[in-house]
Protein backbone atom coordinates (compact mmCIF):
# COMPACT_ATOMS: atom_id res chain seq x y z
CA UNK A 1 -11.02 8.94 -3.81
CA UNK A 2 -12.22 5.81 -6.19
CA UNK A 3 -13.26 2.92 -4.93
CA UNK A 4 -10.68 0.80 -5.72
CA UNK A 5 -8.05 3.39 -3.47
CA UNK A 6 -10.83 3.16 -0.57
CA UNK A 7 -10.72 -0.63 -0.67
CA UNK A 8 -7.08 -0.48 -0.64
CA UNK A 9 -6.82 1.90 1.81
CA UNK A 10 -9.20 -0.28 4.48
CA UNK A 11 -7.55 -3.24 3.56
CA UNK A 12 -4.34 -1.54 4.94
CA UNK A 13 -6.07 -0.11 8.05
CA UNK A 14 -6.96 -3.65 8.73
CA UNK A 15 -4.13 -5.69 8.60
CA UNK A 16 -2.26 -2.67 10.42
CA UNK A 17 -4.38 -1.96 13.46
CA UNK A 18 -6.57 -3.53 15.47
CA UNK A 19 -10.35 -2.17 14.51
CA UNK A 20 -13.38 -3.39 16.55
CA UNK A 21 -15.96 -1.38 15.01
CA UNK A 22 -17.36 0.08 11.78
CA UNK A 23 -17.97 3.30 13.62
CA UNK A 24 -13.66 3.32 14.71
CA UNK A 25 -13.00 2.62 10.93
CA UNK A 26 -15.09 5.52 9.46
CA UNK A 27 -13.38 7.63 11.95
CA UNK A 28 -10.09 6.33 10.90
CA UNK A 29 -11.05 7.07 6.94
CA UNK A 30 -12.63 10.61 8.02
CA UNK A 31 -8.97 11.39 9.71
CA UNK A 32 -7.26 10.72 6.50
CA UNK A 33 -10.12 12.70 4.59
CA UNK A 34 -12.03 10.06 3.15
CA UNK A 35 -15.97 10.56 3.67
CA UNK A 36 -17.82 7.51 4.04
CA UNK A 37 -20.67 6.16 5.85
CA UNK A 38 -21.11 3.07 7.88
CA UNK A 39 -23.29 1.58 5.26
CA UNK A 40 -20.17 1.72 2.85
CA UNK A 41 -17.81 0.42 5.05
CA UNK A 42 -19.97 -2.19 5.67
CA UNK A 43 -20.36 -2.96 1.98
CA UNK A 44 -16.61 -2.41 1.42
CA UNK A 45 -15.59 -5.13 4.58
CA UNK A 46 -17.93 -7.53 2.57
CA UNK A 47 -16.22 -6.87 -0.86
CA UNK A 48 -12.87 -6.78 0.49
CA UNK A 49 -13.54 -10.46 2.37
CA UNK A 50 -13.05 -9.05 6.01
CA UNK A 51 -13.90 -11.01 8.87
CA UNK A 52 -13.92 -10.99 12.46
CA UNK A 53 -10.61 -12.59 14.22
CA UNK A 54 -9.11 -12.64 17.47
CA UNK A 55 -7.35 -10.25 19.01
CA UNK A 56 -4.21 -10.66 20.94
CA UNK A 57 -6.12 -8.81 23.94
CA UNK A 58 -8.57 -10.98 23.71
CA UNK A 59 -11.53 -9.61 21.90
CA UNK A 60 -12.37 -9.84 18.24
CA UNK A 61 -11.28 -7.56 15.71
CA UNK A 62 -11.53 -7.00 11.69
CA UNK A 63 -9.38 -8.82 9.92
CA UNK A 64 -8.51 -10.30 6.50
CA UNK A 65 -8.51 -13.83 6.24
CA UNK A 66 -5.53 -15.63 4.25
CA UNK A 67 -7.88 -15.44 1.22
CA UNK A 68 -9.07 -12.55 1.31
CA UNK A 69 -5.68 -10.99 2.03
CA UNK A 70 -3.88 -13.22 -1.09
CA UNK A 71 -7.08 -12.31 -3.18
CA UNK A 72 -6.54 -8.33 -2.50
CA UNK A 73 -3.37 -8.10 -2.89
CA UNK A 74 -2.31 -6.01 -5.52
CA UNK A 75 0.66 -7.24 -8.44
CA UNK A 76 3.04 -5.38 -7.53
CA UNK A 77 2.79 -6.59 -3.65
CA UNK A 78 2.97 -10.09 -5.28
CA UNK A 79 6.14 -9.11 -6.78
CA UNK A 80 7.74 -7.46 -3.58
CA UNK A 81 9.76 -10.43 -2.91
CA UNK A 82 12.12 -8.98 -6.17
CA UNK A 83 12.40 -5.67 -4.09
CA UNK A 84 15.78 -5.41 -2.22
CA UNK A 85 16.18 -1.91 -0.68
CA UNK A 86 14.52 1.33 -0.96
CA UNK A 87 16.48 4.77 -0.61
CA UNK A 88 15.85 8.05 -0.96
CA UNK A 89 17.90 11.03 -0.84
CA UNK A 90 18.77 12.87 2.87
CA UNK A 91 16.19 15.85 2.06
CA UNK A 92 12.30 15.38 2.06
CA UNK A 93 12.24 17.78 -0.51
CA UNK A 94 14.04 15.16 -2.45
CA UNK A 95 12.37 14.07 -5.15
CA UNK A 96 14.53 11.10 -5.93
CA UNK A 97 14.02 6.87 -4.79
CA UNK A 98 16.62 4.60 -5.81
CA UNK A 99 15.06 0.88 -5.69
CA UNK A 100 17.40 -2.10 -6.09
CA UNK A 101 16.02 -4.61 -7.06
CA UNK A 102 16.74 -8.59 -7.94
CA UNK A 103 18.28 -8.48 -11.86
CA UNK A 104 16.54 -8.77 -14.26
CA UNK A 105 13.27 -7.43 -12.75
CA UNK A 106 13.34 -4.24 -13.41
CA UNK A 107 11.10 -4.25 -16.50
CA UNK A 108 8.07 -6.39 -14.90
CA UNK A 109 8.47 -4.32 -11.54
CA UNK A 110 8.41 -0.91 -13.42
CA UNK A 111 5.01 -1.52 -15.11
CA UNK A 112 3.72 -2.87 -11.86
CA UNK A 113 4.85 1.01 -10.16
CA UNK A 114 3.57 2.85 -12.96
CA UNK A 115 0.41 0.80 -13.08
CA UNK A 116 -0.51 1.76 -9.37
CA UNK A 117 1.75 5.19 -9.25
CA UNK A 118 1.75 6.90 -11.97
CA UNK A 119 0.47 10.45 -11.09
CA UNK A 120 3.04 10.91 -8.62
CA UNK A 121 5.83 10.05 -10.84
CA UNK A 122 8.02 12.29 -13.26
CA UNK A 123 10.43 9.83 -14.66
CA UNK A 124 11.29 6.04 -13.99
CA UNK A 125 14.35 4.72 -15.06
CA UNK A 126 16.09 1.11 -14.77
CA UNK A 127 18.76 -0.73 -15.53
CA UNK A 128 19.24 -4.48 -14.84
CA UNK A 129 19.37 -4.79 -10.94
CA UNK A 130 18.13 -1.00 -10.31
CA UNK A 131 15.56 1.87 -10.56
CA UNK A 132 15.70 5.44 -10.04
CA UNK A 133 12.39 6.90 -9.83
CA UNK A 134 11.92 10.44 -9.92
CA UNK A 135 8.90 11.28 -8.12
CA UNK A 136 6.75 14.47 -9.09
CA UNK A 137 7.74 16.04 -5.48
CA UNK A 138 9.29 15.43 -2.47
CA UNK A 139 6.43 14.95 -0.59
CA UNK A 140 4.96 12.06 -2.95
CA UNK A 141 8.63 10.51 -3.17
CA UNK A 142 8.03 10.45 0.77
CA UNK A 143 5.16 8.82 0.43
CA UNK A 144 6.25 6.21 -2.31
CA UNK A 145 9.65 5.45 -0.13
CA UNK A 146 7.23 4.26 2.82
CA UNK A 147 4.98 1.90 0.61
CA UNK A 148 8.03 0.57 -1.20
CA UNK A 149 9.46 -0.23 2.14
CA UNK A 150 6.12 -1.65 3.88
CA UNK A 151 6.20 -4.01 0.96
CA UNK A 152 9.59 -5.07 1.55
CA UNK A 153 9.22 -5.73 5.70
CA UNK A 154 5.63 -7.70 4.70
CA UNK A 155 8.15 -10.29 2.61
């Protein structure tokens, strides 16, 4: 995994659970295969901008601030707010996501996906108020169809 993906990836972990210690988030990295030490998380909360916050049970947690989370946020979550729905077919062997979108931003959004997506996609196609991306396998148009709807419930 590159280090841009692992700073992504910690960034999520962070805003989407409540992690006390560096020790619970190299666990949490090590369950979803990524090998890292503390001494790189620790680097990586410092790049990313992560700080300690309070918890709602009280404690203190790792967090992002408002900078930090504005700062790492990638274009194409910047751009979610032109994302309407996200479908994809019945199967999860289904290969097949069809975005709509606001009109007439299907041409920025489209080089934002491919930018950040583009070895799990076949094909992407638009038209003005649509997209139909064809993903290179079910389970990767699984995948895409939850981070194209986590964008659209963070609007």
């Amino acid at each position: 995994m590159r280090k841009n993906e692992r700073l992504e990836l910690i960034r999520h972990i962070v805003s989407e659970q409540e992690i006390e210690t560096q020790q619970e988030l190299v666990a949490i990295l090590e369950s979803k295969g990524v090998v890292a030490t503390q001494a790189t998380v620790s680097r990586d909360i410092n790049t990313i901008g992560i700080i300690k916050v309070k918890s709602n049970r009280g404690g203190y947690v790792y967090g992002l601030s408002n900078e930090a989370a504005q700062r790492y946020m990638s274009p194409l979550q910047r751009a979610a707010e032109n994302i309407l729905e996200v479908t994809q077919g019945e199967s999860e062997i289904i290969n097949m996501i069809s975005i709509t979108v606001v009109p007439g931003s299907t041409k920025y959004l489209k080089r934002l996906i491919l930018e950040d997506y583009s070895e799990k996609i076949f094909s992407l196609l638009g038209d003005d108020d649509s997209l139909l991306l064809i993903a290179t396998t079910g389970e990767n148009a699984k995948e895409l169809t939850e981070i194209f709807q986590g964008l659209i419930k963070k609007k």
